[in-house]
Protein backbone atom coordinates (compact mmCIF):
# COMPACT_ATOMS: atom_id res chain seq x y z
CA UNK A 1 -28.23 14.39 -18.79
CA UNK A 2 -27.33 10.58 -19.49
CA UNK A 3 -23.72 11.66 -20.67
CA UNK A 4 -23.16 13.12 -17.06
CA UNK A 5 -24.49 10.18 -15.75
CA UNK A 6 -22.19 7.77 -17.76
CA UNK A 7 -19.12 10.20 -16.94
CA UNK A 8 -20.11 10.12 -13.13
CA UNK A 9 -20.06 6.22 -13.82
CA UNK A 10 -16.42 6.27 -15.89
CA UNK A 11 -14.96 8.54 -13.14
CA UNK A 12 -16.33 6.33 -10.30
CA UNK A 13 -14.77 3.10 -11.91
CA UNK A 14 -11.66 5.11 -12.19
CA UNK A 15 -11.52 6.05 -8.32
CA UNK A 16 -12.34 2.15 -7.13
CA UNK A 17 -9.68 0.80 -9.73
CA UNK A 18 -6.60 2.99 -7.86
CA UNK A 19 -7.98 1.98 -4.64
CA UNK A 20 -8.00 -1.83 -5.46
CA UNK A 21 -4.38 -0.51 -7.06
CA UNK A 22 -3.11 0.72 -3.79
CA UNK A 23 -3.93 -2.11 -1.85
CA UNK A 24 -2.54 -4.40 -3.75
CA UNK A 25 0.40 -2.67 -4.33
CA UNK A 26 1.00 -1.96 -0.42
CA UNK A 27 -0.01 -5.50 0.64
CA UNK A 28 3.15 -6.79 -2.33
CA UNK A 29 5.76 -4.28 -0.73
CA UNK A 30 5.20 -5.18 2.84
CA UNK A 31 5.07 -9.02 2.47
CA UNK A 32 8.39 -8.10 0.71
CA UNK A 33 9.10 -6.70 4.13
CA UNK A 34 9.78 -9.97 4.83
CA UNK A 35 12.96 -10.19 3.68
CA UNK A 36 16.51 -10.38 5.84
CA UNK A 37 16.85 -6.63 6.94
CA UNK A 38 17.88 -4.72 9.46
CA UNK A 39 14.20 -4.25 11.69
CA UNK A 40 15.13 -0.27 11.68
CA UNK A 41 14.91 -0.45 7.97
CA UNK A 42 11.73 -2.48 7.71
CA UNK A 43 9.87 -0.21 10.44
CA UNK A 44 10.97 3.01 7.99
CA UNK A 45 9.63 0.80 4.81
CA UNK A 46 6.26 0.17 6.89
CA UNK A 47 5.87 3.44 7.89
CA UNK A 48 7.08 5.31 4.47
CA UNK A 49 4.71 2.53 2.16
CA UNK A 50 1.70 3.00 4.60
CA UNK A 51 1.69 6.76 4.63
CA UNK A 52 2.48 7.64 1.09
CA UNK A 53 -0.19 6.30 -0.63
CA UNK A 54 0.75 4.69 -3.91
CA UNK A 55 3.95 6.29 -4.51
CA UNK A 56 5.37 4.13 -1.07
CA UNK A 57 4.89 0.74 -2.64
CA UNK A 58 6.60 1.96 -6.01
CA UNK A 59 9.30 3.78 -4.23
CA UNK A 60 9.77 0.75 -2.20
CA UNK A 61 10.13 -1.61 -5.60
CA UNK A 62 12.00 0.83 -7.56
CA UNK A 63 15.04 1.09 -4.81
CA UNK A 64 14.02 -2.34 -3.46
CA UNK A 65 16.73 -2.55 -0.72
CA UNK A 66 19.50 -5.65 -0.97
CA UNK A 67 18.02 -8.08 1.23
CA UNK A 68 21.29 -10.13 1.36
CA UNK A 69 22.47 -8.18 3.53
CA UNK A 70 22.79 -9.12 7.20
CA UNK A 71 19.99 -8.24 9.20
CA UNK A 72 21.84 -6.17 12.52
């Protein structure tokens, strides 16, 4: 019975440790937002990085659009 309890604890830590994960990794990609681009563009980013949790923030850093580029 104190082995379930002790799992129920692990798996618990788990669970707040990606949530601490995916806000910090959202809050990162949209101040990166910030950035010279095109407002279309950074609506899309918002949207995509606020709906997909997680996987929006890395997607975002992984193709991390040119910002020197002229905003339009």
């Amino acid at each position: 019975m104190i082995a379930h309890k002790g799992l129920f604890f692990v798996f618990q830590m788990i669970n707040v440790l990606l949530l601490i994960l995916w806000l910090v990794l959202t809050l990162v990609a949209l101040f990166g937002l910030r950035k010279r681009m095109p407002a279309v563009a950074r609506v899309l980013w918002a949207i995509f990085i606020g709906c997909v949790p997680i996987m929006g923030a890395v997607a975002y850093w992984i193709v991390c659009p040119d910002a020197d580029q002229p905003a339009e």
